[in-house]
PDB file of N, CA and C in Angstrom:
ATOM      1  N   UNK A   1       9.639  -4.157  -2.160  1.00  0.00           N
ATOM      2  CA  UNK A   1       8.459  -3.393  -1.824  1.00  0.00           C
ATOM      3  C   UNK A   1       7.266  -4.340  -1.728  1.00  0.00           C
ATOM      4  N   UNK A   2       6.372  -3.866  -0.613  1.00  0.00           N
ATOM      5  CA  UNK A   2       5.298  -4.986  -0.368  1.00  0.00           C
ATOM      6  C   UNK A   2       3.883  -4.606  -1.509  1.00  0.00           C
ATOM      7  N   UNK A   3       3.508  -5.276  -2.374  1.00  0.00           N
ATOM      8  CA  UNK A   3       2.264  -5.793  -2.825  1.00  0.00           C
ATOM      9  C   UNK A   3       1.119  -5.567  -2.443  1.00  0.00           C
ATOM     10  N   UNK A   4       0.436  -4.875  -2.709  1.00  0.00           N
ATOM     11  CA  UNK A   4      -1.052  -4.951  -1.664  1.00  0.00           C
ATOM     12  C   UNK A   4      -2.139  -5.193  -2.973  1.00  0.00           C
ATOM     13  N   UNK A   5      -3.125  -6.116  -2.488  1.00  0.00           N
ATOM     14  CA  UNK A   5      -4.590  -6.167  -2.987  1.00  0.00           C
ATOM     15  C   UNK A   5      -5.282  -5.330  -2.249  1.00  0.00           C
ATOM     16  N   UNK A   6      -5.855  -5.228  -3.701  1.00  0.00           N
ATOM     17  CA  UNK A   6      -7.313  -3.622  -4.067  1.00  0.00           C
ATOM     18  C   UNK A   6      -7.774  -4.066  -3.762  1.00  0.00           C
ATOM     19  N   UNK A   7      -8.976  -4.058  -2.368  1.00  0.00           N
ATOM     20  CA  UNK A   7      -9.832  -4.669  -1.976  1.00  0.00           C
ATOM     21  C   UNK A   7     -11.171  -3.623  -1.393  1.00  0.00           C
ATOM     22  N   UNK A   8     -12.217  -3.698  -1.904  1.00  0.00           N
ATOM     23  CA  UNK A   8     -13.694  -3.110  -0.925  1.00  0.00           C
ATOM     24  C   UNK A   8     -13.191  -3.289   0.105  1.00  0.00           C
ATOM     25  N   UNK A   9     -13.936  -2.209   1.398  1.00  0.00           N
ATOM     26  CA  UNK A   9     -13.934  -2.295   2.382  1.00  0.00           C
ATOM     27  C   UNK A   9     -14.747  -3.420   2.906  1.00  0.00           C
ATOM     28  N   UNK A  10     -16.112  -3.409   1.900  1.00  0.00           N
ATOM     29  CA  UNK A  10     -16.822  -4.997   2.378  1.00  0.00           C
ATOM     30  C   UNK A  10     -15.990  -6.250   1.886  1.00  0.00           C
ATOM     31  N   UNK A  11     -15.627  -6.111   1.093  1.00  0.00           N
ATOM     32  CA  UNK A  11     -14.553  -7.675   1.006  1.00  0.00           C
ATOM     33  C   UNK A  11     -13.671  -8.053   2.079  1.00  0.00           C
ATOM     34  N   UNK A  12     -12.880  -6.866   2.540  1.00  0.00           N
ATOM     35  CA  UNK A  12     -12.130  -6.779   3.619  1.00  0.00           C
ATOM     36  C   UNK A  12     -12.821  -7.213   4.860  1.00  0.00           C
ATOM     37  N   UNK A  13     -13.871  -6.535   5.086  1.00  0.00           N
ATOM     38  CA  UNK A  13     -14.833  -6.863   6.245  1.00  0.00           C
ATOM     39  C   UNK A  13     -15.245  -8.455   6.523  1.00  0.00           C
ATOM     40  N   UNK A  14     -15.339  -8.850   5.170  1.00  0.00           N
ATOM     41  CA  UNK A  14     -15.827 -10.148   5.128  1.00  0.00           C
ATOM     42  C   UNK A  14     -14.777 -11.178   5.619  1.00  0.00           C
ATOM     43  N   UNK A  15     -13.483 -10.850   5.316  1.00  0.00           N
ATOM     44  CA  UNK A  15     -12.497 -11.692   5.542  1.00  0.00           C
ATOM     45  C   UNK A  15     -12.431 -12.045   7.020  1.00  0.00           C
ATOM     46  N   UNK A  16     -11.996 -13.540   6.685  1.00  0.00           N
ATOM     47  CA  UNK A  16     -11.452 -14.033   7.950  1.00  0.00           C
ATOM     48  C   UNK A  16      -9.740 -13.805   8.734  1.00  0.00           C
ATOM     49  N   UNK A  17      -9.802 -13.471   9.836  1.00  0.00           N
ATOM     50  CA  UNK A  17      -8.516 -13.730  10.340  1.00  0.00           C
ATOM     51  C   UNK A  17      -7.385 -13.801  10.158  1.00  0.00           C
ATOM     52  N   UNK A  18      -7.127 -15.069   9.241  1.00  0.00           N
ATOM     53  CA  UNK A  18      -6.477 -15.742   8.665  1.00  0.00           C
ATOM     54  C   UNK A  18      -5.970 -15.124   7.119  1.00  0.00           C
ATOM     55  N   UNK A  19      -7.206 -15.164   6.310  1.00  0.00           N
ATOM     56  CA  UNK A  19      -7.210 -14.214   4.854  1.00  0.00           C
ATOM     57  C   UNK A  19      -6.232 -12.506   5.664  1.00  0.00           C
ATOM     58  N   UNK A  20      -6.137 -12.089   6.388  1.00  0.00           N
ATOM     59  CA  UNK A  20      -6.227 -11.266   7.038  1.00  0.00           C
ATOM     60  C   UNK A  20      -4.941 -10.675   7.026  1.00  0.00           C
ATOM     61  N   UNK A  21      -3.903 -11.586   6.882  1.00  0.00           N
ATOM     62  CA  UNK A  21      -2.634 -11.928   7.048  1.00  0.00           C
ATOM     63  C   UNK A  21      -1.944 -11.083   5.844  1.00  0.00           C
ATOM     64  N   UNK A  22      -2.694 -11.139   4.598  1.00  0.00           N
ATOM     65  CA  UNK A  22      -2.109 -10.494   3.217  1.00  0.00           C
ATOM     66  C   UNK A  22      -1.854  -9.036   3.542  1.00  0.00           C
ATOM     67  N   UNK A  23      -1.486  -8.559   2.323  1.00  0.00           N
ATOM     68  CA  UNK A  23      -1.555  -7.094   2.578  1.00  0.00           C
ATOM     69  C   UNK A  23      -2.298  -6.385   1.295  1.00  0.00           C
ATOM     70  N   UNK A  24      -3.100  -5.682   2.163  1.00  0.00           N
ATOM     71  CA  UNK A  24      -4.173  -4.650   1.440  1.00  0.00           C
ATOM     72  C   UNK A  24      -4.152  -3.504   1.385  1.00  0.00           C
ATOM     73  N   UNK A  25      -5.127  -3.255   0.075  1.00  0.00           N
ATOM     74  CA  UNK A  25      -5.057  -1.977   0.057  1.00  0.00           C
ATOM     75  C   UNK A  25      -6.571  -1.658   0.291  1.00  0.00           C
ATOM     76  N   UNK A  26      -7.064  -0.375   0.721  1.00  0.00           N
ATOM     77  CA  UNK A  26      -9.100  -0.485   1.084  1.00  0.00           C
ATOM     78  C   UNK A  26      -9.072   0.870   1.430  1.00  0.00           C
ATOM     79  N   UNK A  27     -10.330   1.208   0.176  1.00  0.00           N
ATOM     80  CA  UNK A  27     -10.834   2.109  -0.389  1.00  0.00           C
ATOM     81  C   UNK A  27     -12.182   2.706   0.213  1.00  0.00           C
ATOM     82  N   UNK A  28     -12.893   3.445   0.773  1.00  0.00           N
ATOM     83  CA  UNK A  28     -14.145   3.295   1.548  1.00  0.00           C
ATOM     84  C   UNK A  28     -15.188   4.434   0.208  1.00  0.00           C
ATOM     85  N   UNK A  29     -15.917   4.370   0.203  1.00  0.00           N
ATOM     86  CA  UNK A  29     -16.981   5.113  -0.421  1.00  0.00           C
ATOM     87  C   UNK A  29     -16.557   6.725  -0.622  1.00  0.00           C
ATOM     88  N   UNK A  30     -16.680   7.497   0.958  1.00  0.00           N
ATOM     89  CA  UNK A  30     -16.263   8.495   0.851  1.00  0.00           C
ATOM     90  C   UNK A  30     -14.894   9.192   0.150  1.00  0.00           C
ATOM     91  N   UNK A  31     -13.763   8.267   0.109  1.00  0.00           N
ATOM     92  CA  UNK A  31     -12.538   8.358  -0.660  1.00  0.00           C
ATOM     93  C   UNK A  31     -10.864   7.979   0.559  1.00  0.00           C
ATOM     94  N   UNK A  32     -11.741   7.533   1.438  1.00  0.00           N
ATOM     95  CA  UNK A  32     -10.423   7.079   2.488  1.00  0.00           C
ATOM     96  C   UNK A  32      -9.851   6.166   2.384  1.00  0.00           C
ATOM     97  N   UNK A  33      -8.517   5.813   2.254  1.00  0.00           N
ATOM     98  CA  UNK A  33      -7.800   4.741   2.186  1.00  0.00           C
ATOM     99  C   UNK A  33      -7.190   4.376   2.681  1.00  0.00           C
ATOM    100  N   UNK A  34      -6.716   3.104   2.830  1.00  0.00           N
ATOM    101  CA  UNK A  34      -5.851   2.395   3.978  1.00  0.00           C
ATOM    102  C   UNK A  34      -4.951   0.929   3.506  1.00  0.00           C
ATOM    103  N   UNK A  35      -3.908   1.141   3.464  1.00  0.00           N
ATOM    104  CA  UNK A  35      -2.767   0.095   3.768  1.00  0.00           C
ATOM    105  C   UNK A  35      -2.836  -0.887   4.797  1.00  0.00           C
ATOM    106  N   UNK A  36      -2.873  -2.360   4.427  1.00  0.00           N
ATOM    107  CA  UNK A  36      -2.618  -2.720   6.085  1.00  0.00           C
ATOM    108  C   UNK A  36      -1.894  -3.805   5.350  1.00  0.00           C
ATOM    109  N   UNK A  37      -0.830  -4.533   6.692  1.00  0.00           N
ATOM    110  CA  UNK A  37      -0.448  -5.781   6.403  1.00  0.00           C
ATOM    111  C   UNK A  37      -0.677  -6.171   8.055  1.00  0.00           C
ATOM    112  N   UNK A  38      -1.048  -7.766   7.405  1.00  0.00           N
ATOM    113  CA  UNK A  38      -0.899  -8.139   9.048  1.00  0.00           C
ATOM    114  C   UNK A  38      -2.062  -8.022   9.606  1.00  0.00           C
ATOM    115  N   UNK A  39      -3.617  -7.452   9.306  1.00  0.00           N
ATOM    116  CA  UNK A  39      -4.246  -6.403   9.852  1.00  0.00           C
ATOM    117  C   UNK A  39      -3.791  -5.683  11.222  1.00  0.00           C
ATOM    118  N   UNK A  40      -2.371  -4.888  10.040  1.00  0.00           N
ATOM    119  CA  UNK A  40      -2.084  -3.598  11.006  1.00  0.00           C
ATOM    120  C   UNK A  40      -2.048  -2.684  10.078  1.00  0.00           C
ATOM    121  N   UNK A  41      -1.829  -1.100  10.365  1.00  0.00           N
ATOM    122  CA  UNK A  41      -2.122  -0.477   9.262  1.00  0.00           C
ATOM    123  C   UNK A  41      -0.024  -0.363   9.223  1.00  0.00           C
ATOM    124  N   UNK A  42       0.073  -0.355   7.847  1.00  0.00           N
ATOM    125  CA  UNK A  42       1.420  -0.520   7.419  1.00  0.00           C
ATOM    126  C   UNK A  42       1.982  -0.088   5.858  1.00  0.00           C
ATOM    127  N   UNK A  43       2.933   0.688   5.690  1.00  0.00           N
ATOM    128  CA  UNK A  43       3.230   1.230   4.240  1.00  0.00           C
ATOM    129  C   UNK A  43       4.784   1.911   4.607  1.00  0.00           C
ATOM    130  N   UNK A  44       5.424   1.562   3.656  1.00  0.00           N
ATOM    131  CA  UNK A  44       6.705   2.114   3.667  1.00  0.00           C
ATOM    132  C   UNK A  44       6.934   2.689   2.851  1.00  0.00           C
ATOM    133  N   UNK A  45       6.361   3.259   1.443  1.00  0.00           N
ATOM    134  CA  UNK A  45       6.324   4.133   0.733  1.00  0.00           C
ATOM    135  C   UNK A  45       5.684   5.442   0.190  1.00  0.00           C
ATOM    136  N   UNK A  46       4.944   5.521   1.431  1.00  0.00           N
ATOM    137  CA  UNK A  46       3.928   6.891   1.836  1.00  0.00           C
ATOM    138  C   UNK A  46       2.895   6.334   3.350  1.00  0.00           C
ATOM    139  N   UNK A  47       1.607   7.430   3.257  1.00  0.00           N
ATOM    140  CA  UNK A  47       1.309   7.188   4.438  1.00  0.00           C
ATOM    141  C   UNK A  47       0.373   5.747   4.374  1.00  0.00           C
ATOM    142  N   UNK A  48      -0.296   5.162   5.347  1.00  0.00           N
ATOM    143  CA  UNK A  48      -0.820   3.859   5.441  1.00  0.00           C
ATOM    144  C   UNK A  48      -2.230   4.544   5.444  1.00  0.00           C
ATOM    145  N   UNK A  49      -2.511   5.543   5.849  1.00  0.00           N
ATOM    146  CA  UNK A  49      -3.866   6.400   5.894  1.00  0.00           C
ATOM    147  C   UNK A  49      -4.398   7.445   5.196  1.00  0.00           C
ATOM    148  N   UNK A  50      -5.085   8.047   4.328  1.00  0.00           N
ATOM    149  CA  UNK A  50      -5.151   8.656   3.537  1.00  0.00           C
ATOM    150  C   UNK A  50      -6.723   9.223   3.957  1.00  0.00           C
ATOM    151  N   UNK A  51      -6.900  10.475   4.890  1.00  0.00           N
ATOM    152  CA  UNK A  51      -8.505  10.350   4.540  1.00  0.00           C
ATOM    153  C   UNK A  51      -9.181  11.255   3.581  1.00  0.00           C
ATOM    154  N   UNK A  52     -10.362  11.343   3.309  1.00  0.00           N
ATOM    155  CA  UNK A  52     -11.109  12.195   2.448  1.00  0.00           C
ATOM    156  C   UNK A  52     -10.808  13.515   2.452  1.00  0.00           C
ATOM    157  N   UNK A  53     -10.498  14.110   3.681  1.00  0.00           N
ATOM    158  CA  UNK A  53     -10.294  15.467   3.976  1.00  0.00           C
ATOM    159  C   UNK A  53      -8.815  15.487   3.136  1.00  0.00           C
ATOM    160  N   UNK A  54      -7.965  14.966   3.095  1.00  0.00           N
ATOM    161  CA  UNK A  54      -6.867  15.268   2.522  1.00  0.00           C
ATOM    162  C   UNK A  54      -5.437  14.861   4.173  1.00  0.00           C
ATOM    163  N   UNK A  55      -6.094  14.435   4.918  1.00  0.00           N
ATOM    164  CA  UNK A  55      -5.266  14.219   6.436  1.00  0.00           C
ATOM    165  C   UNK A  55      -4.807  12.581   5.915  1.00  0.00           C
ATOM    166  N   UNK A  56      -3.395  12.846   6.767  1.00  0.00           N
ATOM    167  CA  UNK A  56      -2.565  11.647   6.474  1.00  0.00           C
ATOM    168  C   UNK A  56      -2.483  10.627   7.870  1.00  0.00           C
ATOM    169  N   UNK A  57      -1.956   9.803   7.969  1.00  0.00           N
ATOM    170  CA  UNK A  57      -1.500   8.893   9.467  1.00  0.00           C
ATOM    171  C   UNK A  57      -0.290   8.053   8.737  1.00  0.00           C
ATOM    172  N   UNK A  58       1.052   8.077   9.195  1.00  0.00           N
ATOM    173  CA  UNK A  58       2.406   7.410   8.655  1.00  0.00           C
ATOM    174  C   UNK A  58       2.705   6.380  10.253  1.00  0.00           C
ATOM    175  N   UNK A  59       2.263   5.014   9.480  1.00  0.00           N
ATOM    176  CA  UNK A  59       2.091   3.650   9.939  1.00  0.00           C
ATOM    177  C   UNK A  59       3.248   3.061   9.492  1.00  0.00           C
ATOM    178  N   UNK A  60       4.260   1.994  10.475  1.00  0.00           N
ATOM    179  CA  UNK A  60       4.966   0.567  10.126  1.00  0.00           C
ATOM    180  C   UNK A  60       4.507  -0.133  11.259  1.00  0.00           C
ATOM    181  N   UNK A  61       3.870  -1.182  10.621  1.00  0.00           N
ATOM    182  CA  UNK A  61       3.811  -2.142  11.361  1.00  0.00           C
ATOM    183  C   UNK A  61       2.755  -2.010  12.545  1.00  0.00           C
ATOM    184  N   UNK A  62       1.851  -1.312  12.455  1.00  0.00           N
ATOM    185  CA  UNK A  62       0.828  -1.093  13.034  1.00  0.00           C
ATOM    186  C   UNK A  62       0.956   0.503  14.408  1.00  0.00           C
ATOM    187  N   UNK A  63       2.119   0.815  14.081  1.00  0.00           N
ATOM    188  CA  UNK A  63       2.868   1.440  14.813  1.00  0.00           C
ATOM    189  C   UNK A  63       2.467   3.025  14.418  1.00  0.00           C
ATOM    190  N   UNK A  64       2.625   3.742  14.684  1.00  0.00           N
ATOM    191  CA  UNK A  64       1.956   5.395  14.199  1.00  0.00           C
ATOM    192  C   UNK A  64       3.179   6.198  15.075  1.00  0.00           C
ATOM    193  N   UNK A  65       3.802   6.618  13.514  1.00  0.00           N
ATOM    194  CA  UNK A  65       5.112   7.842  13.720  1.00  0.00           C
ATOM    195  C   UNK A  65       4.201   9.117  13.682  1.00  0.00           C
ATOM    196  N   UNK A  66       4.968   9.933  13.844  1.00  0.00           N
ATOM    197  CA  UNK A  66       5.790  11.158  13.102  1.00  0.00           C
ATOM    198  C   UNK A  66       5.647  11.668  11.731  1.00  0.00           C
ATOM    199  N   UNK A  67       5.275  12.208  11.202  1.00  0.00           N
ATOM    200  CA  UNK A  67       6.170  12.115   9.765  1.00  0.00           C
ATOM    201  C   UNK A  67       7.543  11.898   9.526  1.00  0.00           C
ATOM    202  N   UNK A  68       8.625  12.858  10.240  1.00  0.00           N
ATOM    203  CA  UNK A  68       9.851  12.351  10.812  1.00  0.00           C
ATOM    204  C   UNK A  68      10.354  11.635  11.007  1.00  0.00           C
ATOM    205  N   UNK A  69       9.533  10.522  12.290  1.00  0.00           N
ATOM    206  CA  UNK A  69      10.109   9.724  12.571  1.00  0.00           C
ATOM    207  C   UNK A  69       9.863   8.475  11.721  1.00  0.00           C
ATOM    208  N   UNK A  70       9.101   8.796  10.621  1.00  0.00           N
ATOM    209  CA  UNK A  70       8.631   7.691   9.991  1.00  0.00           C
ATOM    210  C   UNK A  70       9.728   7.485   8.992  1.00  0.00           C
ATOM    211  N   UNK A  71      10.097   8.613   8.439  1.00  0.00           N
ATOM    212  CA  UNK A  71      10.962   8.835   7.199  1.00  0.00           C
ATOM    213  C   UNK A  71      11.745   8.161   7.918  1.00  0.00           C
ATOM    214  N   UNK A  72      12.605   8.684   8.907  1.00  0.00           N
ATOM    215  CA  UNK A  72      13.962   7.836   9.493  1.00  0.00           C
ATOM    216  C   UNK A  72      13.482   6.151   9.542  1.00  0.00           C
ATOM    217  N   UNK A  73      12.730   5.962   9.827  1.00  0.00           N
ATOM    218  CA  UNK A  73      12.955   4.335  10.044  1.00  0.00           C
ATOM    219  C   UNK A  73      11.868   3.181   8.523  1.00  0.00           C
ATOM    220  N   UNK A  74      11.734   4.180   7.712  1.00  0.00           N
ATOM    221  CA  UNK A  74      11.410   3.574   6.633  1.00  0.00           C
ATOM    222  C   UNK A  74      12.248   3.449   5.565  1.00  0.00           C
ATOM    223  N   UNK A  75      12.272   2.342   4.845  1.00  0.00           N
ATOM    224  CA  UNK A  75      13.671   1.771   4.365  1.00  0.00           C
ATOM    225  C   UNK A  75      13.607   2.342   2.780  1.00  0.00           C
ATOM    226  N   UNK A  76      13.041   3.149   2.603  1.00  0.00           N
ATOM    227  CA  UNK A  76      12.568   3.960   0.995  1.00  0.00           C
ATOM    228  C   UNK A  76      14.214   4.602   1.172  1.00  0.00           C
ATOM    229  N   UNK A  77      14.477   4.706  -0.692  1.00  0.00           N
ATOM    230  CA  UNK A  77      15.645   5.490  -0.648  1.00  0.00           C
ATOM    231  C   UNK A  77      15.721   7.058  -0.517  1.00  0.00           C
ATOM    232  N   UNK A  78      16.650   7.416  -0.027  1.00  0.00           N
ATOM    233  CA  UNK A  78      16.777   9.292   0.098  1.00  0.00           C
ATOM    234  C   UNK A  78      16.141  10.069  -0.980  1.00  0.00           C
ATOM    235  N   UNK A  79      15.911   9.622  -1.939  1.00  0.00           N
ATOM    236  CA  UNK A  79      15.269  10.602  -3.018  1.00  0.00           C
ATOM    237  C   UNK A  79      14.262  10.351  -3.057  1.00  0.00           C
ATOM    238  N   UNK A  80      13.664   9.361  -2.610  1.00  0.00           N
ATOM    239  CA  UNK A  80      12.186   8.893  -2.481  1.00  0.00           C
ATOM    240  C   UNK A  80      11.688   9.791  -1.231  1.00  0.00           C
ATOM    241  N   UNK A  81      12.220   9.679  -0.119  1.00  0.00           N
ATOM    242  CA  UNK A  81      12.410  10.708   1.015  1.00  0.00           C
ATOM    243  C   UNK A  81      12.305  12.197   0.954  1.00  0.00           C
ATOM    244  N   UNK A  82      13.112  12.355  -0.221  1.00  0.00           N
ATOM    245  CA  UNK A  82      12.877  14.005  -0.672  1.00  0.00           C
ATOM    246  C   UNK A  82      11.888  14.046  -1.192  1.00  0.00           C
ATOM    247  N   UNK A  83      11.556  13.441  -2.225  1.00  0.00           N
ATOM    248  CA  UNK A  83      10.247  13.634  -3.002  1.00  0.00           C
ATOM    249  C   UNK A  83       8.765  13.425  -1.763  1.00  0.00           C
ATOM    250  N   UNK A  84       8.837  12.884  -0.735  1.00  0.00           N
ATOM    251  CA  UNK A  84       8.043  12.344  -0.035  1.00  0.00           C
ATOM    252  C   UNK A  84       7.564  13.972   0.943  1.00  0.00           C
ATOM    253  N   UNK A  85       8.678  14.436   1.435  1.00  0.00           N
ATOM    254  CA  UNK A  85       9.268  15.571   2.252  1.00  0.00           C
ATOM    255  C   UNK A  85       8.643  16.467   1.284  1.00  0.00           C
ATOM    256  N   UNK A  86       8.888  16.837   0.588  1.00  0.00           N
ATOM    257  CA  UNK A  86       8.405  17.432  -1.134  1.00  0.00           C
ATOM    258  C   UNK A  86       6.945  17.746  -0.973  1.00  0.00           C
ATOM    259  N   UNK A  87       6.579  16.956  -1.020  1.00  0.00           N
ATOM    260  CA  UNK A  87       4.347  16.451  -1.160  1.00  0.00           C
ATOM    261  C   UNK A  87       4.088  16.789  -0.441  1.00  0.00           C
ATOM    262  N   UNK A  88       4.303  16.620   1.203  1.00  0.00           N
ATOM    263  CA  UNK A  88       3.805  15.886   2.449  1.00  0.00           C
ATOM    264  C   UNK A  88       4.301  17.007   3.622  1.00  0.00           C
ATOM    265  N   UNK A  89       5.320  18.010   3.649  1.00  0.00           N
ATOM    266  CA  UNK A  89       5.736  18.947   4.280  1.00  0.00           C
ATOM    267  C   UNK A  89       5.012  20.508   3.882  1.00  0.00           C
TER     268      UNK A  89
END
């Protein structure tokens, strides 16, 4: 499972390019959050987007599924899947 640093959105902002490469996690004021690796938005164990309203976006690799189609091609195990299906359905 990938690692992400807690990072401000201004820390994030600040970063270069390069720094860019890690994978984060970024928190905005209002309460929105975001996964990225790569700076792409990316998470394989829920969604990569989270906003204030309570609305999701399910990201690999900068890529934007489905909920569906996300479950199928994210490598989390089946009970993680149910529990996910569970929350999120």
């Amino acid at each position: 499972m990938i690692e992400y640093t807690n990072i401000s959105y201004q820390e994030y902002d600040n970063l270069s390019e390069k720094e860019r490469k890690n994978s984060y996690f970024i928190e905005y004021p209002r309460g929105d959050k975001y996964w990225k690796v790569n700076s792409k938005y990316h998470r394989e164990d829920g969604p990569a987007i989270i906003l204030f309203n309570g609305s999701v976006r399910w990201y690999l690799n900068g890529t934007f599924y489905s909920f569906d189609k996300w479950l199928i091609k994210t490598p989390i195990s089946d009970d993680e899947k149910v529990f996910l299906r569970l929350k999120y359905s």
